[in-house]
Protein backbone atom coordinates (compact mmCIF):
# COMPACT_ATOMS: atom_id res chain seq x y z
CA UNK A 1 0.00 0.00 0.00
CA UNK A 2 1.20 3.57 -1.23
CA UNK A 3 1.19 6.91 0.96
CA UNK A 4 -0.38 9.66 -1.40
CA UNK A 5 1.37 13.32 -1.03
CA UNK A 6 1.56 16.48 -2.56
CA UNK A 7 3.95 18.83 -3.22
CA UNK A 8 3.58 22.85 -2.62
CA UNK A 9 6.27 24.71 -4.90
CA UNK A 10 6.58 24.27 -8.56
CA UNK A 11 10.07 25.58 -9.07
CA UNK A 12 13.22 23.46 -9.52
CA UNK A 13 12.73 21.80 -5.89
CA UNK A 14 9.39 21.04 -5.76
CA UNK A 15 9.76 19.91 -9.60
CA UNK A 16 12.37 17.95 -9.02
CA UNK A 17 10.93 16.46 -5.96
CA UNK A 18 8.20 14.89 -7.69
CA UNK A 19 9.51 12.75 -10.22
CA UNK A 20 11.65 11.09 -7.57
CA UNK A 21 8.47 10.33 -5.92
CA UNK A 22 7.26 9.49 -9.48
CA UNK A 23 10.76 7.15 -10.24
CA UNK A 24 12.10 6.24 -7.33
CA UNK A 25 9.62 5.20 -4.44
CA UNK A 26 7.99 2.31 -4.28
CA UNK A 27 6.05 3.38 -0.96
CA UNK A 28 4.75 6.93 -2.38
CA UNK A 29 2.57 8.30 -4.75
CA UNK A 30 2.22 12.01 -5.91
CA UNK A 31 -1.45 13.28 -6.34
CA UNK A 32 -0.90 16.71 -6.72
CA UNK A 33 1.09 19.62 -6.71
CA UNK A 34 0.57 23.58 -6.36
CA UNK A 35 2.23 26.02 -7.23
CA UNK A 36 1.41 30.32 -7.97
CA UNK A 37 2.65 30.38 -11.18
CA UNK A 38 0.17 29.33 -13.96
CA UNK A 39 3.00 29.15 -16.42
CA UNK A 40 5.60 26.83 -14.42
CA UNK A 41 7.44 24.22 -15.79
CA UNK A 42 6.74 22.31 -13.29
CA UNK A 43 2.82 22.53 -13.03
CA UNK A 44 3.38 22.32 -17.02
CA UNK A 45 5.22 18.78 -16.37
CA UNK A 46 3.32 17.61 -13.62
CA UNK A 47 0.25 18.05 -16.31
CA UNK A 48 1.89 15.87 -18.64
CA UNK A 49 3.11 13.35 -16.24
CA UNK A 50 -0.96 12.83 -15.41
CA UNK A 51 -0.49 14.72 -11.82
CA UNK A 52 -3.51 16.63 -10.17
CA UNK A 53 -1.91 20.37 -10.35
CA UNK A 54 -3.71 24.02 -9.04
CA UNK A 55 -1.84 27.14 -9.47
CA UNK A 56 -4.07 28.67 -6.29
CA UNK A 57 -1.43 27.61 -4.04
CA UNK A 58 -1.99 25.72 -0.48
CA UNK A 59 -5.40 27.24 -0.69
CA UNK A 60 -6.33 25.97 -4.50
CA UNK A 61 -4.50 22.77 -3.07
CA UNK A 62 -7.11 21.70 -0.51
CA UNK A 63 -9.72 22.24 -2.79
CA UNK A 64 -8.85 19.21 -5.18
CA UNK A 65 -10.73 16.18 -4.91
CA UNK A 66 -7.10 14.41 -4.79
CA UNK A 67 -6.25 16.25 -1.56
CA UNK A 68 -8.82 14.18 -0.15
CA UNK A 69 -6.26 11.03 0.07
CA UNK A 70 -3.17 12.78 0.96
CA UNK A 71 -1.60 12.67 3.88
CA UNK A 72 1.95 13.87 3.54
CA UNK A 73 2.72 17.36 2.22
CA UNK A 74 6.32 18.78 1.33
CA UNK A 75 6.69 22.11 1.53
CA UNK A 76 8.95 23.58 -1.05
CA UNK A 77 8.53 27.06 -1.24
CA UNK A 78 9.53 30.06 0.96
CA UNK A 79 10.27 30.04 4.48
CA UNK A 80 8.02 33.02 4.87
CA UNK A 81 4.84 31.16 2.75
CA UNK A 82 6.02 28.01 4.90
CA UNK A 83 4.25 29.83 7.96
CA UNK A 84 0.63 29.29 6.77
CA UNK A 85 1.08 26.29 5.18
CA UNK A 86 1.73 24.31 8.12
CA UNK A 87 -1.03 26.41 9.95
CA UNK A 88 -3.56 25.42 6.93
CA UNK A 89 -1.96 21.66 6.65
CA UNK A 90 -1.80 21.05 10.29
CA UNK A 91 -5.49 22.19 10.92
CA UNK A 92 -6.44 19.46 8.27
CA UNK A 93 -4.49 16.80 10.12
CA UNK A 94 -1.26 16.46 7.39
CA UNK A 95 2.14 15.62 8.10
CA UNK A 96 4.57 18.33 6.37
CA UNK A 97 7.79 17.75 5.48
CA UNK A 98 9.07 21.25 5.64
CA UNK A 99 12.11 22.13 2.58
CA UNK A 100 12.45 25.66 3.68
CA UNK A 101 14.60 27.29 6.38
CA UNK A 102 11.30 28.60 8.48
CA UNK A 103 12.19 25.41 11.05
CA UNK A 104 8.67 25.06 12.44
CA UNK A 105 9.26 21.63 13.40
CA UNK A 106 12.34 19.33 14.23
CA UNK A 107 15.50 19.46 12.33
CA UNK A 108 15.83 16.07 10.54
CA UNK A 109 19.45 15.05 8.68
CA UNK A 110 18.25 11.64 7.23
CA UNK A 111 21.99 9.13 8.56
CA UNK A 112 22.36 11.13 11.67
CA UNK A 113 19.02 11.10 13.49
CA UNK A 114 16.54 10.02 10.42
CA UNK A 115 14.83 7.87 12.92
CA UNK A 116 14.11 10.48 15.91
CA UNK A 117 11.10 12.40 14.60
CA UNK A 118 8.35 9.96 12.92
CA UNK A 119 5.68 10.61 13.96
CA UNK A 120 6.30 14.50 14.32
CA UNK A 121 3.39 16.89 12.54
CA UNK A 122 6.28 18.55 11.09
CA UNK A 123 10.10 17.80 10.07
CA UNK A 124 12.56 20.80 9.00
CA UNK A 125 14.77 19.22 6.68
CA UNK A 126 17.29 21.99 7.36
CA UNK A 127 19.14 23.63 4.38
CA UNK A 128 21.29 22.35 1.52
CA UNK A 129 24.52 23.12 3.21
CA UNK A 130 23.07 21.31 6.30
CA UNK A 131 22.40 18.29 4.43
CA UNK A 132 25.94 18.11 3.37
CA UNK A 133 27.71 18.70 5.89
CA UNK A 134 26.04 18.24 9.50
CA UNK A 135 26.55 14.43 8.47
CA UNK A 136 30.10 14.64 8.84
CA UNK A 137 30.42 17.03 11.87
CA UNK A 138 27.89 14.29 13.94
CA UNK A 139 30.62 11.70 12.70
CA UNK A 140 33.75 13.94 14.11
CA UNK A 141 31.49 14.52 17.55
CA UNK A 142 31.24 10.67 17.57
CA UNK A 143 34.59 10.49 18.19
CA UNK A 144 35.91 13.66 20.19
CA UNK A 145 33.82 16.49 21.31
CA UNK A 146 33.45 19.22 18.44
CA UNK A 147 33.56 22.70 20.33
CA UNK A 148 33.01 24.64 17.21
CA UNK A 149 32.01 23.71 13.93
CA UNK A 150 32.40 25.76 10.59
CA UNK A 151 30.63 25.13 7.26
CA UNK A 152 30.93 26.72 4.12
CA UNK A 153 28.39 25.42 1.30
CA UNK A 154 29.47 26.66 -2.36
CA UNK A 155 26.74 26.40 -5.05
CA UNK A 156 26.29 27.24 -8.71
CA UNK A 157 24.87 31.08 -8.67
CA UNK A 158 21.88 29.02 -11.46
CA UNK A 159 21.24 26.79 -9.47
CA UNK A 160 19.91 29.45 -6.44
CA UNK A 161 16.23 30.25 -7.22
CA UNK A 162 14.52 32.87 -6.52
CA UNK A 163 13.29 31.15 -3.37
CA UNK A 164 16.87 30.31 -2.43
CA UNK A 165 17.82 33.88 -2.87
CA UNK A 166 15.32 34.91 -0.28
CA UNK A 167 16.21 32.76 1.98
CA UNK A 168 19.63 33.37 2.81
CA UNK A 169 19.37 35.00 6.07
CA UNK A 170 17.30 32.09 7.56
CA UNK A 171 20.13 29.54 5.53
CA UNK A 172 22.68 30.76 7.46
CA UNK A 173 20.38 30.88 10.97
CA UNK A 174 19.13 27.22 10.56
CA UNK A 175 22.16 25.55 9.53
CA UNK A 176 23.82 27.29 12.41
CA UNK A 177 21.21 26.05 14.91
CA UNK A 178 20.95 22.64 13.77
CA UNK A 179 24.82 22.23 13.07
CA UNK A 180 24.78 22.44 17.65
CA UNK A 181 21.53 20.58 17.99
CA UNK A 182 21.66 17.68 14.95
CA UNK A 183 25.48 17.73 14.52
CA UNK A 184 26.24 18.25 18.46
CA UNK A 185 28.95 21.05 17.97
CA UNK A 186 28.82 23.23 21.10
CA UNK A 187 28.68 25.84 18.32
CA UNK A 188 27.91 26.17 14.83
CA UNK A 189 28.48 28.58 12.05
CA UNK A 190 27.39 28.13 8.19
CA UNK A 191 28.50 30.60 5.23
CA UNK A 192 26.92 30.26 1.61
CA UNK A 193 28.82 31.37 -1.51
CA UNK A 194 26.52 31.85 -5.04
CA UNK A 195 29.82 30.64 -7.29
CA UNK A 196 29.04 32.45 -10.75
CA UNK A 197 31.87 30.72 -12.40
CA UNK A 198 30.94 29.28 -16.05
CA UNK A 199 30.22 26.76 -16.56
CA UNK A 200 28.20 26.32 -13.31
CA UNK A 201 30.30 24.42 -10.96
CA UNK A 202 28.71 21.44 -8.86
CA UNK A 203 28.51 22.38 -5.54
CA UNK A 204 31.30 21.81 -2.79
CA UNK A 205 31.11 21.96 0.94
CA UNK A 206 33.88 22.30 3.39
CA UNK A 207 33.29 21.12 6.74
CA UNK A 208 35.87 22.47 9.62
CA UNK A 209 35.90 21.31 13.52
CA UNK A 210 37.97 22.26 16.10
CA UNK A 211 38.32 19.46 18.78
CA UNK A 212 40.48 18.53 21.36
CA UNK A 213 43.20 16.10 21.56
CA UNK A 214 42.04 13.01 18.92
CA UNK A 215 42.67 9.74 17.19
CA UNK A 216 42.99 10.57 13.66
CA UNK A 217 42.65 7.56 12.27
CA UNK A 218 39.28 7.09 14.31
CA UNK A 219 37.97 10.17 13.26
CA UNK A 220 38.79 9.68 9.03
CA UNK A 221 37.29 6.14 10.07
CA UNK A 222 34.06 8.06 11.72
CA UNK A 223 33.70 10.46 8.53
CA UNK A 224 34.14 7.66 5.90
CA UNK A 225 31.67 5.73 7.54
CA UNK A 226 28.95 8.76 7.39
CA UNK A 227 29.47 9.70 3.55
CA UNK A 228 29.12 6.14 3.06
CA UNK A 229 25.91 5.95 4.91
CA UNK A 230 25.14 9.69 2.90
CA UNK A 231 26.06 7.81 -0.53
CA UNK A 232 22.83 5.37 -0.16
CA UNK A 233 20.48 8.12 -1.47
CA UNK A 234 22.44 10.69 -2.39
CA UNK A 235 25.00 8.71 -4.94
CA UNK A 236 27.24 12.05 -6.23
CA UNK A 237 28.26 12.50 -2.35
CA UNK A 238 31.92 11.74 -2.13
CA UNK A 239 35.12 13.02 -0.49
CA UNK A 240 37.20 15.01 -2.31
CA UNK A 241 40.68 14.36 -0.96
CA UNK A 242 41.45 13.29 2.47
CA UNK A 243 39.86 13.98 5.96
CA UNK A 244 42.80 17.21 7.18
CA UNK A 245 44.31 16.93 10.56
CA UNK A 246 46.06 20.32 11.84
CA UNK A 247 47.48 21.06 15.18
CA UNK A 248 45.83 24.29 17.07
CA UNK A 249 49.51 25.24 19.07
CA UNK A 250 50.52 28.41 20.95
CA UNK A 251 48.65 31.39 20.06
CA UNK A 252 47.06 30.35 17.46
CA UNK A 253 43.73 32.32 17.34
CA UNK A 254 41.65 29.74 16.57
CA UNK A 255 42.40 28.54 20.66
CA UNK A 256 39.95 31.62 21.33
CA UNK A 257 36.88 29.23 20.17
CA UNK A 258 37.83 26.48 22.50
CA UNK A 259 36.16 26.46 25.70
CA UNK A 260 38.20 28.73 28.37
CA UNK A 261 38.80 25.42 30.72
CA UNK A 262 40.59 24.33 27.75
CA UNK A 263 42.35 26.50 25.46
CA UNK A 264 46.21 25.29 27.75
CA UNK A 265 45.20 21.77 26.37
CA UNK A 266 46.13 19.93 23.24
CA UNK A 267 43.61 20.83 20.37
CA UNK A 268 43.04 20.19 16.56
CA UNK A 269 41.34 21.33 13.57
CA UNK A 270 39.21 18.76 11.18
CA UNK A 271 38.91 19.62 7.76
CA UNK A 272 36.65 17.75 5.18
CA UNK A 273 36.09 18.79 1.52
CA UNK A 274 33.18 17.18 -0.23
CA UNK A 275 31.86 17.40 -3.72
CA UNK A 276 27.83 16.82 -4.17
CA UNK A 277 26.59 15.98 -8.18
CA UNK A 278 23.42 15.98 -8.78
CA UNK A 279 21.26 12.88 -10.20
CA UNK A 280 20.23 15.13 -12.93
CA UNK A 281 16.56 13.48 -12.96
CA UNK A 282 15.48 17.05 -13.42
CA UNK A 283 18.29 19.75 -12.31
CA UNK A 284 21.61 19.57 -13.92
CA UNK A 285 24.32 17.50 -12.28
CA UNK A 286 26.24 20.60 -11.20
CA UNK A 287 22.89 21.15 -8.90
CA UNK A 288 23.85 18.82 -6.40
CA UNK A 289 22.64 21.46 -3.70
CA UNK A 290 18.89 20.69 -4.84
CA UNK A 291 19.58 17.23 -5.21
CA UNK A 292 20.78 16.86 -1.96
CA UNK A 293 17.41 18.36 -0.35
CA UNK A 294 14.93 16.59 -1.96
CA UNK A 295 16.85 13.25 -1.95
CA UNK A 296 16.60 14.09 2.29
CA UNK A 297 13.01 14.72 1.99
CA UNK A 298 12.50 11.63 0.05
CA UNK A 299 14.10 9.00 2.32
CA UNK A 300 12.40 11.19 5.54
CA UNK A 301 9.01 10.75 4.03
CA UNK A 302 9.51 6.98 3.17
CA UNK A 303 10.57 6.53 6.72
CA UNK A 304 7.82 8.56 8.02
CA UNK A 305 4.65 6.53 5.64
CA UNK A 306 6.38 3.43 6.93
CA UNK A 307 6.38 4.27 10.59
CA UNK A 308 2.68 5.29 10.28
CA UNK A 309 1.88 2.16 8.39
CA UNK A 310 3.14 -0.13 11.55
CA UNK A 311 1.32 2.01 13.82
CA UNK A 312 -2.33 1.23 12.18
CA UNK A 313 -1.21 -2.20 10.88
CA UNK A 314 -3.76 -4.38 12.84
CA UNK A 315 -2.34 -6.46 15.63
């Protein structure tokens, strides 16, 4: 049996978003999608793929008969729109699985705590950059403590949206936040580059930790592990060279971010590159920023129809 869902957002997320429901999942089935653009591609290919559309937005969405058997939403639009959706989606009883920044409802990184929030009204699936990258600082806090953690997401300039664009304030906010409370640094910080280079370069993340004291080869070990576990559904996720290892020694200003009870003790910084392509099943490879997002939101919602299913499976 197949969980029905919509999507809210016709633009290159929600777009792409549905035909990996439509070619990937064998547990869910897209009956609509809404968007506020009449003239979308993607309300134009949901059309021709046979999908329920309504350009009236959440509102023109709960008005199709289709909505009727849907109970999972994403939400792939604005952080600020995001706000009403869940208020309209949660009064009707529908589990949202939120793509924006707005972080209504748990942060959820799919290999790091994919399993914690399942029955939750409403997930946050955090930002691009946090989908790449809080992975690996949760493997690095595995091992040692990570008092500060750094992130710096670089994407293509075409593949940032209009949405994208206005979200960059709340980008930086969430994947902050949920860098401390998914990836368990005592603090987080995430920048965002818009790379104009042409042709459009696939995005790259750099992930930097400052620890204590650590076993190197048990942290590379840690961090292998995770982009192995990333790889699974999001195949372009690789390393790029080595996991970095540098010694934070005398004055060094980076000692500043440790914790005063132990900036006189041994410390290190972590550095991980990583590379993300795209599947290309509607973005170009080099968007491996979108890719990334709605591959997340995938696997979430499987897990989440699944859990559901076993909780009114008769006993």
């Amino acid at each position: 049996m197949t969980t029905k869902v919509a999507v809210i957002g016709s633009g290159n997320i929600g777009t792409d978003l549905m035909i990996k429901v439509l070619r990937l999942s064998d547990t869910l089935e897209i009956a609509a999608m809404a968007g506020i653009d009449p003239a979308s591609d993607g309300l134009a290919r949901a059309r021709r793929l046979k999908v329920a559309t309504t350009h009236g937005g959440v509102d023109g969405l709960v008005e199709l008969d289709e909505f009727a058997d849907v109970s999972l939403v994403f939400d792939a639009t604005s952080a600020g729109a995001h706000r009403r959706h869940d208020e309209v989606l949660r009064a009707l009883g529908r589990t949202v699985v939120d793509l924006t920044p707005a972080a209504l409802g748990p942060y959820v990184v799919p290999p790091v705590n994919g399993d914690a929030h399942l029955g939750a009204a409403n997930v946050n699936m955090v930002t691009c950059g946090g989908q790449a990258t809080i992975p690996v600082v949760a493997a690095v806090n595995a091992v040692t403590p990570v008092h500060y953690g750094e992130i710096v997401a670089s994407i293509s300039s075409r593949s940032a949206g209009p949405g994208t664009r206005a979200n960059i304030d709340e980008f930086t906010e969430t994947t902050s936040s949920a860098i401390e409370q998914v990836g368990g640094a005592a603090r987080g910080k995430a920048i965002i580059v818009l790379n104009p280079a042409e042709p459009p370069l696939i995005m790259r993340d750099t992930v930097h930790c400052l620890v204590g004291d650590c076993d190197d080869a048990a942290v590379t070990a840690s961090v292998e592990e995770m982009v192995a576990r990333v790889r699974t559904y999001v195949p372009g996720y690789r390393l790029k060279q080595k996991v970095q290892f540098d010694r934070v020694t005398g004055d060094d200003p980076l000692r500043t971010l440790l914790p005063a009870a132990t900036r006189s003790e041994d410390a290190a910084k972590v550095s991980v590159f990583l590379e993300v392509e795209g599947a290309a099943h509607y973005l170009p490879a080099y968007a491996g920023n979108l890719d990334i997002m709605t591959s997340a939101a995938l696997r979430t919602a499987e897990r989440m129809a699944a859990h559901r299913a076993t909780e009114v499976a008769p006993r």
